[in-house]
Protein backbone atom coordinates (compact mmCIF):
# COMPACT_ATOMS: atom_id res chain seq x y z
CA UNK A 1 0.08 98.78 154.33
CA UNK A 2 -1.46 95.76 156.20
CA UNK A 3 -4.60 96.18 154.67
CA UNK A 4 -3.37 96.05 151.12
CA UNK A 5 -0.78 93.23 152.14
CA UNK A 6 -3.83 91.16 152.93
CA UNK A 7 -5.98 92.25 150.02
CA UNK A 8 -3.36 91.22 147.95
CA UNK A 9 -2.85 87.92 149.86
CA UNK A 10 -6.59 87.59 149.45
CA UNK A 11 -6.50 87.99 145.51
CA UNK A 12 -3.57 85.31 144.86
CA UNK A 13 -6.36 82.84 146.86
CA UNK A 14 -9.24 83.68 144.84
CA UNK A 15 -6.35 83.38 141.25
CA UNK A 16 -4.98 79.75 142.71
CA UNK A 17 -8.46 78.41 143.63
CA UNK A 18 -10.03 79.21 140.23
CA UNK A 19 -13.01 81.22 141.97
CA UNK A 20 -15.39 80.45 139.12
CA UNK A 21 -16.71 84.63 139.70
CA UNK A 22 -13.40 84.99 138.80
CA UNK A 23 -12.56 82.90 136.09
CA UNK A 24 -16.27 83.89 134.07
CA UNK A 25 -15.32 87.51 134.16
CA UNK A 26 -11.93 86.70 132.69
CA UNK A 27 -13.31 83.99 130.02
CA UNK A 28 -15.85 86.56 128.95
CA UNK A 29 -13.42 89.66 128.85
CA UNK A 30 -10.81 87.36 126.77
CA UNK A 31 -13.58 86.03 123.85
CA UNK A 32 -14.88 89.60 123.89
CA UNK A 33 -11.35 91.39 123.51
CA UNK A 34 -10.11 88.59 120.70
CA UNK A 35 -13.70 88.76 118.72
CA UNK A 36 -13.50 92.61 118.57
CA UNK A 37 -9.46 91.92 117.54
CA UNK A 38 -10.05 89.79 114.70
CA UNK A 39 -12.42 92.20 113.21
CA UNK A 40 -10.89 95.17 113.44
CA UNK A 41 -7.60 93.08 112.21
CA UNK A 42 -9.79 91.95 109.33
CA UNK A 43 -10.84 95.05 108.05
CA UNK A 44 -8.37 97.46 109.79
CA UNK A 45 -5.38 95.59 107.86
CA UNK A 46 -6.26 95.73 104.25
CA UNK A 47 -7.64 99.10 104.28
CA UNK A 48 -4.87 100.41 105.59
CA UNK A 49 -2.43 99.01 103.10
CA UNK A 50 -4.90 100.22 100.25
CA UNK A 51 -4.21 103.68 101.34
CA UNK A 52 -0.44 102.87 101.24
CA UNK A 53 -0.78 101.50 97.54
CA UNK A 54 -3.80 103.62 95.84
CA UNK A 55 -3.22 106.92 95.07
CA UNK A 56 -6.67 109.07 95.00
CA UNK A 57 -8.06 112.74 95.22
CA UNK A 58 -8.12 113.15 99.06
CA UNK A 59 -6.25 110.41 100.23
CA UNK A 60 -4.13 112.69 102.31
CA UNK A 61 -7.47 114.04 104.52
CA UNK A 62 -8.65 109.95 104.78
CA UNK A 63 -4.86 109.44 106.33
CA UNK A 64 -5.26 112.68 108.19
CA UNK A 65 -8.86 111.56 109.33
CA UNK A 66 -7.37 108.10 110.51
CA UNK A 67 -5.06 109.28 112.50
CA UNK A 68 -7.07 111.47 114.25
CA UNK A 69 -9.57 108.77 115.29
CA UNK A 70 -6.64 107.47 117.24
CA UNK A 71 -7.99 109.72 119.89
CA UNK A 72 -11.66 108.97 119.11
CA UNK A 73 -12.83 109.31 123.12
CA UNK A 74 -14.50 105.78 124.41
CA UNK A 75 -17.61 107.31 126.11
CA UNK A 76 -18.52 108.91 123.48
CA UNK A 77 -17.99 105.60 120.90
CA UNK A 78 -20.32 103.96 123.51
CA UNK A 79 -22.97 106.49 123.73
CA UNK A 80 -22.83 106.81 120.00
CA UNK A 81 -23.53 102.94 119.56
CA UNK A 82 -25.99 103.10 122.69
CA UNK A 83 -27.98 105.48 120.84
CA UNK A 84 -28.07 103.32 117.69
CA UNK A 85 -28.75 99.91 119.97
CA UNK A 86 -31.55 101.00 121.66
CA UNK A 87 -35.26 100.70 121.56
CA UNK A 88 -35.98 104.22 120.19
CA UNK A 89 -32.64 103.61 117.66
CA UNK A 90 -32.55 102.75 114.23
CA UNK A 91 -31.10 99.15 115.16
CA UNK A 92 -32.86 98.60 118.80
CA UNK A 93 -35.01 95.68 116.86
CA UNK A 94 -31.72 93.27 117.00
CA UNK A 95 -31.89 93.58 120.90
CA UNK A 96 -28.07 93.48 121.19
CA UNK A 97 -27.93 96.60 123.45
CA UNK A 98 -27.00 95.03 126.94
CA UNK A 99 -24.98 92.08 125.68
CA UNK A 100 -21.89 90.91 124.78
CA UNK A 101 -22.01 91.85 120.97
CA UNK A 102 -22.62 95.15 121.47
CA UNK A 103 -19.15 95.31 123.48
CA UNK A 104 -17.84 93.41 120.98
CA UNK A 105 -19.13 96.47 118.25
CA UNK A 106 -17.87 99.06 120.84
CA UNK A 107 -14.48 97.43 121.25
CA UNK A 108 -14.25 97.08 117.05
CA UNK A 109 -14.72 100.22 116.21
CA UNK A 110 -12.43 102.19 118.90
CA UNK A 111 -9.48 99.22 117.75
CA UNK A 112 -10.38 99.78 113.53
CA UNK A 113 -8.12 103.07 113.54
CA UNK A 114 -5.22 101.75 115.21
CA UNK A 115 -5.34 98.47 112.71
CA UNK A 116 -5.72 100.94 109.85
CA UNK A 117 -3.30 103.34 110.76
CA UNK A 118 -0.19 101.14 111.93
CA UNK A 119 -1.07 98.60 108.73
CA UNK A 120 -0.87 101.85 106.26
CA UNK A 121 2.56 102.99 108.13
CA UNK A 122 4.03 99.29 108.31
CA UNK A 123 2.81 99.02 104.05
CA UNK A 124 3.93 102.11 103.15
CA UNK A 125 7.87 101.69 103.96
CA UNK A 126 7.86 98.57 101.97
CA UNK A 127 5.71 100.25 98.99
CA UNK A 128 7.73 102.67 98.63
CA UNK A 129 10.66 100.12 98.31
CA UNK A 130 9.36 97.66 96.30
CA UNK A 131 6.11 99.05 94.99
CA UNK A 132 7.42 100.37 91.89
CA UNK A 133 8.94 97.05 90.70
CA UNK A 134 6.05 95.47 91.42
CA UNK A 135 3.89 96.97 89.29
CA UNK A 136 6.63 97.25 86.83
CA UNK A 137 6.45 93.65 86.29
CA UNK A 138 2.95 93.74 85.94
CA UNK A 139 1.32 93.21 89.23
CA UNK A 140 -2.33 94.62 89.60
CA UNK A 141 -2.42 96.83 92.78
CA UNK A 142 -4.80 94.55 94.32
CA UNK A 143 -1.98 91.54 93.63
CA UNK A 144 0.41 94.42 94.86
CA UNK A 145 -1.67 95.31 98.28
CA UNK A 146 -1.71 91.52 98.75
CA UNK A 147 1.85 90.90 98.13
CA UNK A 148 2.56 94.15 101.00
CA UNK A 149 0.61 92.96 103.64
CA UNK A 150 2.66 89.58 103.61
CA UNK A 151 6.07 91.13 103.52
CA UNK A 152 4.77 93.29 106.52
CA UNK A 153 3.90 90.36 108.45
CA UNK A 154 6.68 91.09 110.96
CA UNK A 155 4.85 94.56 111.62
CA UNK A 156 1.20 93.24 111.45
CA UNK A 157 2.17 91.32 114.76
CA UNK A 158 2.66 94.38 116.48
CA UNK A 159 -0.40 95.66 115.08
CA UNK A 160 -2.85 93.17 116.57
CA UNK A 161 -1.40 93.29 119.99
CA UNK A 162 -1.73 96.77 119.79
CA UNK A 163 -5.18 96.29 118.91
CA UNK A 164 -6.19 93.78 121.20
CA UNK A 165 -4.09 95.99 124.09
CA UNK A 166 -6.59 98.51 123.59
CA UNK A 167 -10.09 96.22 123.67
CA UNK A 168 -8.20 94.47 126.56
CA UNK A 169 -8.25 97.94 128.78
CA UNK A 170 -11.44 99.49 127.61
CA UNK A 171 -13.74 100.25 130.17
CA UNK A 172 -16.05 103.29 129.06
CA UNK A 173 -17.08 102.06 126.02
CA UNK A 174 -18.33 99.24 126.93
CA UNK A 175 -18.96 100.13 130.09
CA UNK A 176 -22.30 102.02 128.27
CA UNK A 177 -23.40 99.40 125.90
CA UNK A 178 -22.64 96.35 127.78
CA UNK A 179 -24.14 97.68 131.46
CA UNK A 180 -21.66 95.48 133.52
CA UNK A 181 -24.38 92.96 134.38
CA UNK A 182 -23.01 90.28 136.48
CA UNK A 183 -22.48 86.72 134.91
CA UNK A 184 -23.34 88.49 131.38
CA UNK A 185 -21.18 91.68 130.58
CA UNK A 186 -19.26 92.33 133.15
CA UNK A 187 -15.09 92.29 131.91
CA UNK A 188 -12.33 92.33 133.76
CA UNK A 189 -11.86 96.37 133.49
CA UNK A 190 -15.47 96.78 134.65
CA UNK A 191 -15.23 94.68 137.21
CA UNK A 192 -12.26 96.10 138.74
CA UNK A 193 -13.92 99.94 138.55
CA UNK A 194 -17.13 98.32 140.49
CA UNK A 195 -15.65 96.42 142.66
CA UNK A 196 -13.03 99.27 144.06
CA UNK A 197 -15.91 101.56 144.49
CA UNK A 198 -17.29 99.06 146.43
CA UNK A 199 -14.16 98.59 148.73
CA UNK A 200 -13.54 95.05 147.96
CA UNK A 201 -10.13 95.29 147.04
CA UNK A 202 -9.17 91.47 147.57
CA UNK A 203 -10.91 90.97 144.21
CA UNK A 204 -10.30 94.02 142.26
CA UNK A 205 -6.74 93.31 143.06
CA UNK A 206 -7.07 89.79 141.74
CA UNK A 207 -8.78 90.79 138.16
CA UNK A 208 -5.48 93.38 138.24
CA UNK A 209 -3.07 90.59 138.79
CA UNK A 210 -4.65 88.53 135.73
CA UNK A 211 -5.41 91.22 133.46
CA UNK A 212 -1.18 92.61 133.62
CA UNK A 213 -0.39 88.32 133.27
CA UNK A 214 -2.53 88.11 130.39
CA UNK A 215 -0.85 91.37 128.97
CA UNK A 216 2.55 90.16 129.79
CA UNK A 217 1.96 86.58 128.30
CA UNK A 218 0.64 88.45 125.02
CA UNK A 219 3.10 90.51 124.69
CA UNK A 220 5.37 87.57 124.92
CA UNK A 221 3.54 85.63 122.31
CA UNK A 222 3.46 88.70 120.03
CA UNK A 223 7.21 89.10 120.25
CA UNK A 224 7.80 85.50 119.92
CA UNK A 225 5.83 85.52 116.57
CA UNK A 226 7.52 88.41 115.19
CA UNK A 227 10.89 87.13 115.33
CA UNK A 228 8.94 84.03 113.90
CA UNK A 229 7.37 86.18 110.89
CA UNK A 230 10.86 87.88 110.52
CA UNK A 231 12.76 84.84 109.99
CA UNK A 232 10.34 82.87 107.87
């Protein structure tokens, strides 16, 4: 109990003093984690309110499909993007295996099905209220889709923290593609899994401390905006 009242004591020290080890890993984890949120928020989003508005043959297997990525395992997202980022793969001549934009690509891809599933759920409730109307008064679907994703607004807040919840905590993924090279790629998450191996608790503990802050203060923001969204 001593030894983790200490460690602990140890990793307020190194949050208060701004150890600059400290404050790189979290920089780097927080441009990362917002980068691969924005993208999978820019894609994610409209795609899945097309699938609320379009009706086409097999559009219940692409929802199907979608939800199952949900689940889409992390090690196997990195190896998949390893293989396709290195030397021997079909894009090793970028050279972005190793760095912070293949993280970035790792993070994307395992945060697209979340954005694509929660935006088609969050459409869908207001299509079916207001769809038919819509196109009634002679909205194209596209002006309709448009028109969906603002009245969900509310919802879509929930969305990206949910998205950017899940690049936040990834460790596998990334952990493949980006190597955890110190002062490069190494994140918060990958940090802490090195550094407890290691013993040194003091600073895995600290990283802990400012990656639940950082979730708590987002989570805060989110909520605030929401109400925000709701009300305007």
């Amino acid at each position: 109990m001593e030894d983790l009242a200490l460690a602990l004591l140890l990793a307020l020290r190194l949050i208060v003093s701004f150890d600059p080890e400290l404050v790189g890993i979290v920089g780097l984890s927080l441009r990362v984690s917002a980068t691969a949120t924005l993208i999978a928020f820019a894609i994610g989003a409209p795609l899945g309110a097309a699938l609320a508005v379009w009706r086409f043959p097999g559009r219940g297997a692409v929802v199907v499909g979608v939800h199952a990525l949900l689940g889409l395992p992390p090690v196997v997202v990195g190896l998949a993007l390893y293989l396709l980022l290195s030397r021997a793969g079909p894009l090793g001549d970028l050279g972005l295996l190793f760095t912070p934009a293949a993280m970035i690509a790792a993070q994307s891809v395992l945060a697209l099905p979340i954005v694509v599933a929660l935006s088609h759920r969050a459409v869908e409730a207001n299509w079916r209220d207001y769809g038919p109307a819509l196109l009634v008064d002679g909205a194209s679907r596209l002006r309709a889709c448009a028109e969906m994703l603002r009245m969900a607004r509310g919802a879509l807040v929930t969305v990206a923290l949910a998205a950017f919840g899940r690049c936040i905590a990834e460790v596998g993924a990334i952990l493949v593609v980006g190597g955890n090279i110190r002062g490069f790629t190494r994140t918060m998450t990958t940090a802490i899994a090195l550094e407890t191996s290691k013993g040194e608790l003091s600073f895995a503990l600290a990283l802990g401390v400012v990656l639940i802050s950082i979730s708590a203060a987002v989570s805060a923001a989110a909520f605030a905006l929401q109400r925000w969204a709701e009300r305007a």
